[in-house]
Structure formats: C-alpha cells, structure tokens
C-alpha atoms as a PDB file:
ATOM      1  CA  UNK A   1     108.981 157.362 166.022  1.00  0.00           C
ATOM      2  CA  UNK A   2     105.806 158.117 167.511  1.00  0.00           C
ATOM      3  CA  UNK A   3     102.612 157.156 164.596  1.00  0.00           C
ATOM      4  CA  UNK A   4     100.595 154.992 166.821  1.00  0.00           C
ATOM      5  CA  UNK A   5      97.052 156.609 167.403  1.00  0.00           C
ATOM      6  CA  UNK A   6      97.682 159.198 164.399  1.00  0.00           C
ATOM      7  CA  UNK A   7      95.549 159.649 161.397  1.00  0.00           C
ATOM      8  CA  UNK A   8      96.168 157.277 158.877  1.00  0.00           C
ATOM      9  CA  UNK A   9      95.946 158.486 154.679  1.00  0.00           C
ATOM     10  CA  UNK A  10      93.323 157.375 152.783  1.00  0.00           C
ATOM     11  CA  UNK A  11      95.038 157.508 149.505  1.00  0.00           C
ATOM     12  CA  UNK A  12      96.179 154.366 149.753  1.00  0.00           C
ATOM     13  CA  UNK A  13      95.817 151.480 146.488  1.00  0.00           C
ATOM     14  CA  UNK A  14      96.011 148.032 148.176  1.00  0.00           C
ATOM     15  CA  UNK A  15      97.235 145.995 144.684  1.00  0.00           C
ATOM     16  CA  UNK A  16      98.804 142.963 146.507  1.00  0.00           C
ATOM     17  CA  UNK A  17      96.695 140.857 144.934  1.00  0.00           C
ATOM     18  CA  UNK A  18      97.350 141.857 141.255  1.00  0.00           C
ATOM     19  CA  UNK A  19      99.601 139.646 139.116  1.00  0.00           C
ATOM     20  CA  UNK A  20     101.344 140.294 136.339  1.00  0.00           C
ATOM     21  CA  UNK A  21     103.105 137.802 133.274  1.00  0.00           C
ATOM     22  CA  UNK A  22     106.527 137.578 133.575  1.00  0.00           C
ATOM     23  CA  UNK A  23     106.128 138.689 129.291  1.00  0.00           C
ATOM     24  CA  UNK A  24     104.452 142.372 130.502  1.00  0.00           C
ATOM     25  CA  UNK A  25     107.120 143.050 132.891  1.00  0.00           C
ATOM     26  CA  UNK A  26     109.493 142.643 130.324  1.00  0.00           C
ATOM     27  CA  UNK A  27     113.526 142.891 129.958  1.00  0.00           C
ATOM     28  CA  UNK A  28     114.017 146.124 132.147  1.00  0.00           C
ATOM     29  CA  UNK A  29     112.595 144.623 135.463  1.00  0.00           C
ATOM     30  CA  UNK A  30     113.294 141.056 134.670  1.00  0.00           C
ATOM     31  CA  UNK A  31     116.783 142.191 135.110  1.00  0.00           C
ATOM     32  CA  UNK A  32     116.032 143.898 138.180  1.00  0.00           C
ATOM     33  CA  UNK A  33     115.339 140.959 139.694  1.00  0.00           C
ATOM     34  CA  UNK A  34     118.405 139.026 139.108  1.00  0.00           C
ATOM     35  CA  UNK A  35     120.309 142.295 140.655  1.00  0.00           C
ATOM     36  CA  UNK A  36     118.811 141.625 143.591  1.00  0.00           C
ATOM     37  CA  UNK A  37     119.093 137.856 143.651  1.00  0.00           C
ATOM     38  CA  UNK A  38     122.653 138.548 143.473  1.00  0.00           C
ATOM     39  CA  UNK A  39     123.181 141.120 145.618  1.00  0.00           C
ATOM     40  CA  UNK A  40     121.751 138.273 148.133  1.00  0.00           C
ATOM     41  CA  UNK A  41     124.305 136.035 147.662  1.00  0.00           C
ATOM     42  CA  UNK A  42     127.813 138.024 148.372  1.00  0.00           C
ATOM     43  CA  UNK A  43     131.265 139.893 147.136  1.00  0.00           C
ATOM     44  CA  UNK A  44     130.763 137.282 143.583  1.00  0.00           C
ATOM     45  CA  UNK A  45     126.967 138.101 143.107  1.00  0.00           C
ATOM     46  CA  UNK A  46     128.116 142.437 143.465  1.00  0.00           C
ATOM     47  CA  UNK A  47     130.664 141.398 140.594  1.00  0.00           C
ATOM     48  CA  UNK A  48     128.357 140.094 137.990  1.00  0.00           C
ATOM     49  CA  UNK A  49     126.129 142.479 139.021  1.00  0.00           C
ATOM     50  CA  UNK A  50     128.328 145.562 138.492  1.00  0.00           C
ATOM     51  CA  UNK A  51     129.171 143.562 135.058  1.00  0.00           C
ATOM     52  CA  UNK A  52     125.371 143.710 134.417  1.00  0.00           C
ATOM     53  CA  UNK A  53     125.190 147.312 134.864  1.00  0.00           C
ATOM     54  CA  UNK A  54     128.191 147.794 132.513  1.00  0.00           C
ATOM     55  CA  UNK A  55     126.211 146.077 129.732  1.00  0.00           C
ATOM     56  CA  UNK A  56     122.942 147.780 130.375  1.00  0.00           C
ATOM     57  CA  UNK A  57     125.332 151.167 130.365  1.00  0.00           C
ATOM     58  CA  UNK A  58     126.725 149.596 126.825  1.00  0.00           C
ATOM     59  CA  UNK A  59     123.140 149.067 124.777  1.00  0.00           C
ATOM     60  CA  UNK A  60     121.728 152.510 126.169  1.00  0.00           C
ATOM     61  CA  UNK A  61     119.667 151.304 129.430  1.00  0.00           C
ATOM     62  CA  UNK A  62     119.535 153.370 132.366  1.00  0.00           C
ATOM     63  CA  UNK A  63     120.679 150.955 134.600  1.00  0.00           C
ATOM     64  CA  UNK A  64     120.073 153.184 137.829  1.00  0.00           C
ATOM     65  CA  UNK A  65     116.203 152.062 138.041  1.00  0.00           C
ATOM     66  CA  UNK A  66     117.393 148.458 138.550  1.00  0.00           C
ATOM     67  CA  UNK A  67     118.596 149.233 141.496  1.00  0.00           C
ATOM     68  CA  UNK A  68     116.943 151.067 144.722  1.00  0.00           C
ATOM     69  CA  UNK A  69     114.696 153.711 144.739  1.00  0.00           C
ATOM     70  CA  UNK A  70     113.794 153.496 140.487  1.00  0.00           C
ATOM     71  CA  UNK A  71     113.387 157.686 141.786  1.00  0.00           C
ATOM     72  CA  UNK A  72     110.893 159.233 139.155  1.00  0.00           C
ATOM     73  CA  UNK A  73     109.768 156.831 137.099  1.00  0.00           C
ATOM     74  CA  UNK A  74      94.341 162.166 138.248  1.00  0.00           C
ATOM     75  CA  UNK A  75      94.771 161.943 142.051  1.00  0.00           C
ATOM     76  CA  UNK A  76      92.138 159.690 143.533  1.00  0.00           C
ATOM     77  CA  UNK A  77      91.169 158.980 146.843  1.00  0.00           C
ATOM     78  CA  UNK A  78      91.745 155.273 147.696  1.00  0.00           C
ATOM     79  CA  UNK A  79      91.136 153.062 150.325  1.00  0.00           C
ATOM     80  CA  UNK A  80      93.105 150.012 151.653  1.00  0.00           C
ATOM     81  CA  UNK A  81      91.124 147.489 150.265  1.00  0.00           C
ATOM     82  CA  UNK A  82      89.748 144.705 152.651  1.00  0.00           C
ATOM     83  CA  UNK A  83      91.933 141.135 152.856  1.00  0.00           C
ATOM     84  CA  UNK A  84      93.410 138.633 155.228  1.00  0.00           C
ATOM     85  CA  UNK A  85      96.309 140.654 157.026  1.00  0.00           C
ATOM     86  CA  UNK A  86      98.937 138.787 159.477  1.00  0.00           C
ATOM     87  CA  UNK A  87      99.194 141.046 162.368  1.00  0.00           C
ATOM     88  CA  UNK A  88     102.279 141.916 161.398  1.00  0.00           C
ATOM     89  CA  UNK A  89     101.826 143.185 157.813  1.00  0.00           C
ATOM     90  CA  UNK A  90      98.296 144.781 159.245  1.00  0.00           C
ATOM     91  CA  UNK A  91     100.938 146.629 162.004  1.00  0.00           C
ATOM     92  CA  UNK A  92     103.428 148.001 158.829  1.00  0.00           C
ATOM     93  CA  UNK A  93     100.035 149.071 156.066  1.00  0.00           C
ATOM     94  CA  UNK A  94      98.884 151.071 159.666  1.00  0.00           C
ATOM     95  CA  UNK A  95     102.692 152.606 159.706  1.00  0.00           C
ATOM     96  CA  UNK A  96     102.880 153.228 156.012  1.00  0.00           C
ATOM     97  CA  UNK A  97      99.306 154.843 156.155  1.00  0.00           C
ATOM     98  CA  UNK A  98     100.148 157.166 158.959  1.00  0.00           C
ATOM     99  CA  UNK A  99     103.364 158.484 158.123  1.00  0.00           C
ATOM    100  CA  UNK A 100     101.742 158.972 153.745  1.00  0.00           C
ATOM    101  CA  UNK A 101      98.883 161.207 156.601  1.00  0.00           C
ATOM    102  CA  UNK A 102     102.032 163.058 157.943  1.00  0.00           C
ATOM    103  CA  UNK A 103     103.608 164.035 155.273  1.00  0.00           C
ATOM    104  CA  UNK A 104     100.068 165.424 153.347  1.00  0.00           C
ATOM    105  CA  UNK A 105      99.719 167.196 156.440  1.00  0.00           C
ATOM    106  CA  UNK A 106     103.060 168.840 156.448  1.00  0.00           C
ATOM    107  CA  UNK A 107     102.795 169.931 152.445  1.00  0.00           C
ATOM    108  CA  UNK A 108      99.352 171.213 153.378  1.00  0.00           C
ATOM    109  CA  UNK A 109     100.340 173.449 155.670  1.00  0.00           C
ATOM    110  CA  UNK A 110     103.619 174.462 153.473  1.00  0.00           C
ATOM    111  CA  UNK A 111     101.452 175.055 150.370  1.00  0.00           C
ATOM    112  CA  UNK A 112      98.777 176.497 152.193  1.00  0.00           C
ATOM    113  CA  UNK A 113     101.325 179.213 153.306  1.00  0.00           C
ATOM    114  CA  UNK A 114     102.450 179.630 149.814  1.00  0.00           C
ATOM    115  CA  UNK A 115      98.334 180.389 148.837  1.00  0.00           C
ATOM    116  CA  UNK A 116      98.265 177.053 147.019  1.00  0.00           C
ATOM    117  CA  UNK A 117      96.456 173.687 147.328  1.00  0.00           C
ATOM    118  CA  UNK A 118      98.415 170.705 147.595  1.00  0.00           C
ATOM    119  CA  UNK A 119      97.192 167.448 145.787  1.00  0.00           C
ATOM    120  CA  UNK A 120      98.394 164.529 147.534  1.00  0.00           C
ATOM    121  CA  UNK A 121     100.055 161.447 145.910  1.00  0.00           C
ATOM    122  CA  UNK A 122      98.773 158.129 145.976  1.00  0.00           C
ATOM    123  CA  UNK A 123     100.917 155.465 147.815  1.00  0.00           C
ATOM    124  CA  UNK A 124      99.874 152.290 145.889  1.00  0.00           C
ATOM    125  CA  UNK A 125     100.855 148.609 147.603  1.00  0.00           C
ATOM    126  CA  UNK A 126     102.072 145.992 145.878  1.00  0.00           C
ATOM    127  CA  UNK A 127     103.741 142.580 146.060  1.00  0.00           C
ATOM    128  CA  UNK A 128     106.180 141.037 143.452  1.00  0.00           C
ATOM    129  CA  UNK A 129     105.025 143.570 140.391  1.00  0.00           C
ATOM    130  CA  UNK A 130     103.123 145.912 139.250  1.00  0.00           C
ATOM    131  CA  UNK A 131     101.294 148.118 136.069  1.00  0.00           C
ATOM    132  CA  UNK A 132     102.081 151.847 136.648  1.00  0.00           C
ATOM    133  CA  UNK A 133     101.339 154.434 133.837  1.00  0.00           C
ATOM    134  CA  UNK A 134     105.361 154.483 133.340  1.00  0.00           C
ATOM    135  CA  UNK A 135     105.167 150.639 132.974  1.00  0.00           C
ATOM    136  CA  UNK A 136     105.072 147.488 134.890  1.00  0.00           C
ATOM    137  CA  UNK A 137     107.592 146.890 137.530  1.00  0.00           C
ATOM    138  CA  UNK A 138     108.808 144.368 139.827  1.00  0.00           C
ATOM    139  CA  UNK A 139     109.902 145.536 143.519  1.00  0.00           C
ATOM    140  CA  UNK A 140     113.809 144.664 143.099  1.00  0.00           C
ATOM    141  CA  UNK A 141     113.432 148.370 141.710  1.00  0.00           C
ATOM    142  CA  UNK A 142     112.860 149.160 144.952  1.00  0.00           C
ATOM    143  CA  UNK A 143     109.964 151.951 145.967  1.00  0.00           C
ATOM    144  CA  UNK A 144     109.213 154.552 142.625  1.00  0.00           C
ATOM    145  CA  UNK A 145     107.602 157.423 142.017  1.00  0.00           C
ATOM    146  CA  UNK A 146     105.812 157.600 138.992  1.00  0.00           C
ATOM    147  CA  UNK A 147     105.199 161.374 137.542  1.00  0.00           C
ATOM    148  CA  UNK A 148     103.189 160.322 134.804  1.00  0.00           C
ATOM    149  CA  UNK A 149     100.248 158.815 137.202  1.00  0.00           C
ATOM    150  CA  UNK A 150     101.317 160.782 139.824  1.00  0.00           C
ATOM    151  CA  UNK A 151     101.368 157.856 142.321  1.00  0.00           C
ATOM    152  CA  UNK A 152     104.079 155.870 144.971  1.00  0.00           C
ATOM    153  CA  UNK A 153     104.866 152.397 144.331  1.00  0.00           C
ATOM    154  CA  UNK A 154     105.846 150.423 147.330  1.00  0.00           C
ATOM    155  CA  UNK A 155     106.335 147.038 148.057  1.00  0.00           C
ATOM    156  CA  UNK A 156     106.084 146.893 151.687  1.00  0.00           C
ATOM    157  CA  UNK A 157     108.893 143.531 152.227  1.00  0.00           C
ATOM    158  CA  UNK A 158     111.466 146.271 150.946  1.00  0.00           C
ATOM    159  CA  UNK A 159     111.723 147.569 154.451  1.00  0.00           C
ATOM    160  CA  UNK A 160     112.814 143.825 155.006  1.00  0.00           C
ATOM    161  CA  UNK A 161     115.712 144.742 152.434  1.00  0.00           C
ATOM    162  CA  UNK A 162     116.256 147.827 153.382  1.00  0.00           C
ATOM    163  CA  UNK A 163     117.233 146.989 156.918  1.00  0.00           C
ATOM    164  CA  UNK A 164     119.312 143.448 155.923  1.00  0.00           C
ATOM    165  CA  UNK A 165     120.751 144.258 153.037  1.00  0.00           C
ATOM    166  CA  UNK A 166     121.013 148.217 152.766  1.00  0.00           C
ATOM    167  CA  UNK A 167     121.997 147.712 157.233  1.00  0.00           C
ATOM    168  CA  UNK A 168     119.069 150.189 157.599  1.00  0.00           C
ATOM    169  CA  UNK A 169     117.035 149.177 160.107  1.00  0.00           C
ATOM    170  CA  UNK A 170     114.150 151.276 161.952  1.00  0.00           C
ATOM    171  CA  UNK A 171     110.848 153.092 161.372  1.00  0.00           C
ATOM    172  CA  UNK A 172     112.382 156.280 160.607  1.00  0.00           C
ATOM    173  CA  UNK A 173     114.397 155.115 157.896  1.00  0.00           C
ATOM    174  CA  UNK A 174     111.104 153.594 156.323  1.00  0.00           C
ATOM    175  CA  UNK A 175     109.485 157.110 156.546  1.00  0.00           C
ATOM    176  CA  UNK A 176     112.690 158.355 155.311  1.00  0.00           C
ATOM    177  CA  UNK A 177     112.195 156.571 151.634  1.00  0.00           C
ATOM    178  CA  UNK A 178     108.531 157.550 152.139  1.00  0.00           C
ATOM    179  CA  UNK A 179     108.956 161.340 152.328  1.00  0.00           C
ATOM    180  CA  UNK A 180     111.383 160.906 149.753  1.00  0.00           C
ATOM    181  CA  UNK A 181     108.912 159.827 147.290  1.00  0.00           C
ATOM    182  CA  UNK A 182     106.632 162.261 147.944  1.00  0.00           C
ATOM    183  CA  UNK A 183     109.561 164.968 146.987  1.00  0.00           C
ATOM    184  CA  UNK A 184     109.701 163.643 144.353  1.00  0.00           C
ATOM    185  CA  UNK A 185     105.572 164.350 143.828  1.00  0.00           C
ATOM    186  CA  UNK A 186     106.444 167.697 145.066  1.00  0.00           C
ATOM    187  CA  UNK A 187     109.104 168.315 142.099  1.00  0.00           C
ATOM    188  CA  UNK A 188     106.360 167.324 139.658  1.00  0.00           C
ATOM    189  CA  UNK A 189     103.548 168.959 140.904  1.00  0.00           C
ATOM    190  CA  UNK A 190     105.388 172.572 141.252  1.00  0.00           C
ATOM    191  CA  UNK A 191     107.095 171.734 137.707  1.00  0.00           C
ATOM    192  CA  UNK A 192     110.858 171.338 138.641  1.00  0.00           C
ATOM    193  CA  UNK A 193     110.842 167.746 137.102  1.00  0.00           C
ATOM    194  CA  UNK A 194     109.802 168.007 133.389  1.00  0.00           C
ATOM    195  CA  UNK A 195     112.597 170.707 132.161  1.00  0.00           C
ATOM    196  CA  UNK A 196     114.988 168.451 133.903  1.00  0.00           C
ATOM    197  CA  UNK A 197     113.349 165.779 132.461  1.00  0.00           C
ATOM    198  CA  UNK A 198     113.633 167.396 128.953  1.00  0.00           C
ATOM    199  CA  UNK A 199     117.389 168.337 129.393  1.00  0.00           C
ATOM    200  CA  UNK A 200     118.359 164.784 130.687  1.00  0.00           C
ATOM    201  CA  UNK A 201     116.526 163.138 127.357  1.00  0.00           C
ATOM    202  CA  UNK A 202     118.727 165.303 124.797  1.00  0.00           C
ATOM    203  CA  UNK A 203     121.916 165.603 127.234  1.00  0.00           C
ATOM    204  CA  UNK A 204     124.906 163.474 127.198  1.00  0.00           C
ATOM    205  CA  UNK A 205     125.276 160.457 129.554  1.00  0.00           C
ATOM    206  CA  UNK A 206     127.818 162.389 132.321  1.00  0.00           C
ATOM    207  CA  UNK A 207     125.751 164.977 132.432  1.00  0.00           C
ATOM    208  CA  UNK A 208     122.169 163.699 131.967  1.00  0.00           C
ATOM    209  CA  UNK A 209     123.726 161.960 135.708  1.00  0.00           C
ATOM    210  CA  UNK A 210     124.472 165.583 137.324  1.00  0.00           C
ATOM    211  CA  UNK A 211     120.536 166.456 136.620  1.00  0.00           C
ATOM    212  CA  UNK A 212     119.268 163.298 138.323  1.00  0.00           C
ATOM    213  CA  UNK A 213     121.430 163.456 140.960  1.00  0.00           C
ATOM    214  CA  UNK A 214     120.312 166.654 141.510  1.00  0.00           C
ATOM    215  CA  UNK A 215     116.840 165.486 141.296  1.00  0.00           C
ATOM    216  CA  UNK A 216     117.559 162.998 143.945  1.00  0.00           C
ATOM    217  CA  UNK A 217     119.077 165.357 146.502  1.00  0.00           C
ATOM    218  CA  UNK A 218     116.497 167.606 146.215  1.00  0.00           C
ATOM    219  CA  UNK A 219     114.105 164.904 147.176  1.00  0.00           C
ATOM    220  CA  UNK A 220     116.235 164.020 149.708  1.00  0.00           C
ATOM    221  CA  UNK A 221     116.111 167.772 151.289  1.00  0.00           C
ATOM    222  CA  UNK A 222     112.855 167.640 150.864  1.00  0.00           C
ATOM    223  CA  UNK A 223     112.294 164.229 153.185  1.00  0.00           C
ATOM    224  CA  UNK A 224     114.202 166.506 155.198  1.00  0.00           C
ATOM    225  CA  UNK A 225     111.828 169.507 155.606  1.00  0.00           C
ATOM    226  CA  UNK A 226     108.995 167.274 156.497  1.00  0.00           C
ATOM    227  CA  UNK A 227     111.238 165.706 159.125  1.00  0.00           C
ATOM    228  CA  UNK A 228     111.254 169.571 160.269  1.00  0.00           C
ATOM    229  CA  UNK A 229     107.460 169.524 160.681  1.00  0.00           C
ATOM    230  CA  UNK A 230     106.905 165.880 161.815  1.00  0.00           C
ATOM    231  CA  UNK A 231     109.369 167.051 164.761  1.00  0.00           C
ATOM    232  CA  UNK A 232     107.185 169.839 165.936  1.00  0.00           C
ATOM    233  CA  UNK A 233     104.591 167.780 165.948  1.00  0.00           C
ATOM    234  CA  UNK A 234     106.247 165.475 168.259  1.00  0.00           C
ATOM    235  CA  UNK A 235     106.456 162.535 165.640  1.00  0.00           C
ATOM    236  CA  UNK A 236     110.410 162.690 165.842  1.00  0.00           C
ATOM    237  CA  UNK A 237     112.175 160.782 168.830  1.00  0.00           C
ATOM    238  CA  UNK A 238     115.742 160.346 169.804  1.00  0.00           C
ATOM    239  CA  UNK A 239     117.249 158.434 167.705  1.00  0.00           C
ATOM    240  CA  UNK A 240     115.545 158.859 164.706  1.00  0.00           C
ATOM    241  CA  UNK A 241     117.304 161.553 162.837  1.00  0.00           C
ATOM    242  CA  UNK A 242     120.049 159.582 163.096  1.00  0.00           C
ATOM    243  CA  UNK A 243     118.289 156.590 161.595  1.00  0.00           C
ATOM    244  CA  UNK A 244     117.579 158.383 158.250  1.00  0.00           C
ATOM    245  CA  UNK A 245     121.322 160.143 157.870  1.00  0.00           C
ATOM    246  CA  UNK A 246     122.352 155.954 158.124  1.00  0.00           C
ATOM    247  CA  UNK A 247     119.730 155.325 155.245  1.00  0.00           C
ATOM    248  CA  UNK A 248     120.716 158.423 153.034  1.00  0.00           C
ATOM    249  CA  UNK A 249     124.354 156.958 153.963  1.00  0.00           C
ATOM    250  CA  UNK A 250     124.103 153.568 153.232  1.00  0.00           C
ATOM    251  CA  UNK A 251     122.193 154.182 149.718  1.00  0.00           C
ATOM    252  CA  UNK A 252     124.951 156.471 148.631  1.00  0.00           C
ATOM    253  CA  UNK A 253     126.281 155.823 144.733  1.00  0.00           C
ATOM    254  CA  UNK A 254     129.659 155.379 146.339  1.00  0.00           C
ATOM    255  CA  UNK A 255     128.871 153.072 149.134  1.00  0.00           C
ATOM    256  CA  UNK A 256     126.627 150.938 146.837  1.00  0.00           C
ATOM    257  CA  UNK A 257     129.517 150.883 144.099  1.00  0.00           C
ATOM    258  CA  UNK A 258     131.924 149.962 146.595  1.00  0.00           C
ATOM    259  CA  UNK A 259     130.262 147.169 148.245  1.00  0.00           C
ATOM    260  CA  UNK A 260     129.028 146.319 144.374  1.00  0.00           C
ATOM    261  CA  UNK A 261     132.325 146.471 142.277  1.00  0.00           C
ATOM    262  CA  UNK A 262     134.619 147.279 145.086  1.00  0.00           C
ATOM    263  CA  UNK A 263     135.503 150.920 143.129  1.00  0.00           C
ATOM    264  CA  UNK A 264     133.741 154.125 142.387  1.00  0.00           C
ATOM    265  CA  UNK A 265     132.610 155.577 139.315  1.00  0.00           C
ATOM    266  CA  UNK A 266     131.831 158.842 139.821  1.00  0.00           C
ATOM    267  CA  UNK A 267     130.169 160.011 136.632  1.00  0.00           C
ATOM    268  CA  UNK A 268     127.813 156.970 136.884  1.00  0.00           C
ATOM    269  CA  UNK A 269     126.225 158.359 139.954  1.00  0.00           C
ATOM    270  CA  UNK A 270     122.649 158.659 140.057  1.00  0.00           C
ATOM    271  CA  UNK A 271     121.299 159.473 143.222  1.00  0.00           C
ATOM    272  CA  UNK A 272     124.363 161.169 144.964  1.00  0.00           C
ATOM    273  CA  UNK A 273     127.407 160.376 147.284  1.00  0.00           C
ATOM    274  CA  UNK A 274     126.578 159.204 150.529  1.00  0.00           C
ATOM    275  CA  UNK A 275     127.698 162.610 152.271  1.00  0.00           C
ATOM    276  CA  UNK A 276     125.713 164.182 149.435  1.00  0.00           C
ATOM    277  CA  UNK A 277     122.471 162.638 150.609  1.00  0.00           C
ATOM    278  CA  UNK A 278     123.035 163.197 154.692  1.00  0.00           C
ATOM    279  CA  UNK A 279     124.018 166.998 153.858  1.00  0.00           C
ATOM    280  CA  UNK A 280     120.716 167.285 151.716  1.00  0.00           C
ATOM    281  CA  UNK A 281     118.491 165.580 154.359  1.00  0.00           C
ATOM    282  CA  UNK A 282     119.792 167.407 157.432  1.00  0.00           C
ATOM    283  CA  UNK A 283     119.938 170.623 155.448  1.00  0.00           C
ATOM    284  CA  UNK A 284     116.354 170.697 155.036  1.00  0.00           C
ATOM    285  CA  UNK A 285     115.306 169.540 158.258  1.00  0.00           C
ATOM    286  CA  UNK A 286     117.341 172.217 159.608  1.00  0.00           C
ATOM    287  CA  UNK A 287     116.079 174.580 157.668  1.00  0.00           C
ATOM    288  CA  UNK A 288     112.395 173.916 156.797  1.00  0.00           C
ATOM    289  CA  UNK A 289     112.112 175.410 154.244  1.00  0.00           C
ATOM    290  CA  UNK A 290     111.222 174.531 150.753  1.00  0.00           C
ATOM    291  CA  UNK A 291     113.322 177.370 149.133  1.00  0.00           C
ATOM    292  CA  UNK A 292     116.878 175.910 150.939  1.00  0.00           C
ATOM    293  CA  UNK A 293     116.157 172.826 149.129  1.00  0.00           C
ATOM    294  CA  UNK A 294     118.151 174.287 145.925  1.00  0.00           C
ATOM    295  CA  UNK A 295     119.976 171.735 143.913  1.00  0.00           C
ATOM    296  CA  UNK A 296     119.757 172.883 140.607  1.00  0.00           C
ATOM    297  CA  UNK A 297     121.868 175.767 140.888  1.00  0.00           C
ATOM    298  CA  UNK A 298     125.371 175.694 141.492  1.00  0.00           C
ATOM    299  CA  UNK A 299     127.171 173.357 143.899  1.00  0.00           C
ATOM    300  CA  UNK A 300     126.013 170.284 145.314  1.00  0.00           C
END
C-alpha cells in the first residue's frame, strides 16, 4: 500500500493518555475483556467464551459488541496531540492519519458529485479505554463507530490482534477496518442508520440480527468503494485487495463461531458470513459506486 509522503488527516483525537476506573467502564466492557483474554489462550478459552456469549444472549445483552468491530456504537477538527512516540507507534499514527486523509478525500469527491458536503469523522486514539458519547469502552471491543458523537474509536495495538489472532496481517487490512468505520459514518450521516436503528430496538432478536448484518455489509461495500478510488489514485498495490477479502474472511460470524464454539449459529450472526463480507467488499470496489452498495433490500 503506497501512504508514505501522502497527506495525513487532521481530525485526529490523540486520547492515549486518558484513563478511565475500572467502575465507569462497567459490566459490558469488563466482559469484553475477559473475551479476549480467552480467546488468547486456545480451543478451552473459545469454549467459555462462546458459554459467555450464551449468558449475555440469556439476560438481554447484545453480546456482538464484545467482540470485534463493536460496529455502530459536532465534528471538530483535531490534532494529534504532542507526546513521546517510539518510532514505531510514530510510523502506525502517520499510517492511520493518512489512510483517515484518503478516505475524506474519496467521500469528498463522491458527495461533491452528489451536490453535497461531506463532514468527516473523527478518528479518536486510544489505549486500554475510553469515554465516547455511547459510553466508555475498553479496546477488546475492538475499533467502534460511535453515531451519537459521530467519531472512530481505535486502539492502534488492535492491528497487533488483528494480524495474530484474526491471521490478518498487512497494511491493507488495517485500512480495511478503517474505511469500514467510516461507512459506517457514511450510513449515519445520509440517515440509513437511525430507521434501522429504530426497527432493530422494537424487533425480535432473529431479526433485529438480519438489520445489523445488513448494516455491517453495507459498511463493508462501502470500504469497498473507497478501495475503488484509493486504486485510481495509485494507493492500491498488488497484493492488497487480496489482503482485505482475508480480513472480511477471517472476521466472518461463521469463521469466528467455528474457531469459538466449534459450530455455527446462524441467526446469531451479526456482522455477516465470511463470503458475505468478501462479496460486499469486492462488490463495491468493483463497482464504485455508492448506490450498488444496497443491503437493505432483498437478498444478501
């Protein structure tokens, strides 16, 4: 992936030096990060996690924002704020901040076409936890969009994750979960999230799961239409298509279920089937276009 030299976003929070009481994070990312303490340690840790889930399913919790992506959970202009960087963190805040330029200058251009103005998201930084306006969260939720504040929240070590435990390595996957946010900002900001929203709060369980899952894709197809862009602008290398299908793959429902519980539950899905997510993302970087990116109407 070629970022080097490129612009780099200002709209950037740097909140790695925030901390937060264990008592304001609270029960819902507490357990969050025991899911991801056992996920570390093997086929016994995905068993009492799946058992987790199964009791957070039981007393009414949505047990899909314990695990990755938390999904969608008065834009200002930020800037990265000024602290002691190792080299190597310094090299991936430079990577996050140019690909969060890309993608504002792709959904310029799109919304500019469209006669509109497009308000960019801020991508806030964060280490351990963190307040959002939809409540405090630790990173074992992995990165979230919050619609409420209209703002990304990524801890930067989940690319660490992502590429040993999710087998996801490479910078294009990172961008990847990075565009994929910011579809999610897109879904808000053109007003396809709140009526979903409002059907999944009175619907039943199965099928308040079909809506978010067709959230998710959507914001998957939309990673994919700035992956259109970023490749005429000579951003995309060989390679690195390839590198997002393997994330979208690897954070399927049914591969995490399998390597979780060793079974699939299909009406539990939240974010989509593997094949589900690589159709979505190549679909719209095939396409381009905004209006292929469809999921709320009839098959996905």
């Amino acid at each position: 992936m070629r970022w080097q030299g490129r612009r780099q976003s200002s709209n950037i929070e740097d909140r790695r030096n925030q901390r937060i009481s264990a008592g304001e994070i609270g029960l819902r990312t507490g357990l969050a990060g025991i899911g991801f303490g056992l996920l570390r340690n093997g086929g016994k840790g995905y068993f009492i996690l799946a058992l987790i889930f199964i009791a957070l399913g039981y007393f009414g919790f949505d047990s899909f924002r314990f695990l990755f992506g938390g999904g969608m959970l008065q834009q200002t202009s930020s800037r990265i704020e000024s602290q002691a960087l190792e080299p190597a963190d310094d090299k991936r805040i430079q990577f996050i901040a140019s690909v969060l330029a890309q993608t504002e200058d792709v959904w310029n251009e799109i919304f500019k076409a469209r006669r509109e103005q497009y308000i960019a998201p801020d991508l806030v930084l964060f280490r351990t936890a963190v307040r959002s306006a939809c409540g405090a969260a630790t990173a074992a939720i992995g990165p979230f969009y919050c619609a409420s504040d209209r703002k990304i929240y990524l801890d930067e070590t989940f690319f660490d994750q992502l590429a040993s435990q999710f087998g996801s390595p490479g910078e294009f996957a990172q961008a990847y979960v990075i565009a994929h946010e910011v579809g999610h900002h897109i879904q808000n900001i053109t007003g396809t999230f709140a009526p979903i929203d409002r059907q999944r709060r009175i619907a039943d369980e199965k099928t308040a799961n079909v809506l978010t899952v067709r959230l998710e894709l959507q914001a998957d197809c939309f990673a994919g239409v700035w992956a259109h862009y970023a490749g005429r602008q000579g951003i995309v290398e060989a390679g690195d298509i390839d590198s997002a299908l393997n994330a979208a793959h690897e954070i399927g429902d049914d591969v995490l279920q399998n390597k979780s519980q060793g079974y699939v539950v299909p009406d539990s899905f939240t974010h989509g089937t593997a094949a589900q997510r690589m159709y979505w993302f190549k679909h719209g970087f095939k396409t381009g276009t905004v209006t292929s990116c469809n999921t709320m109407d009839g098959n996905i």
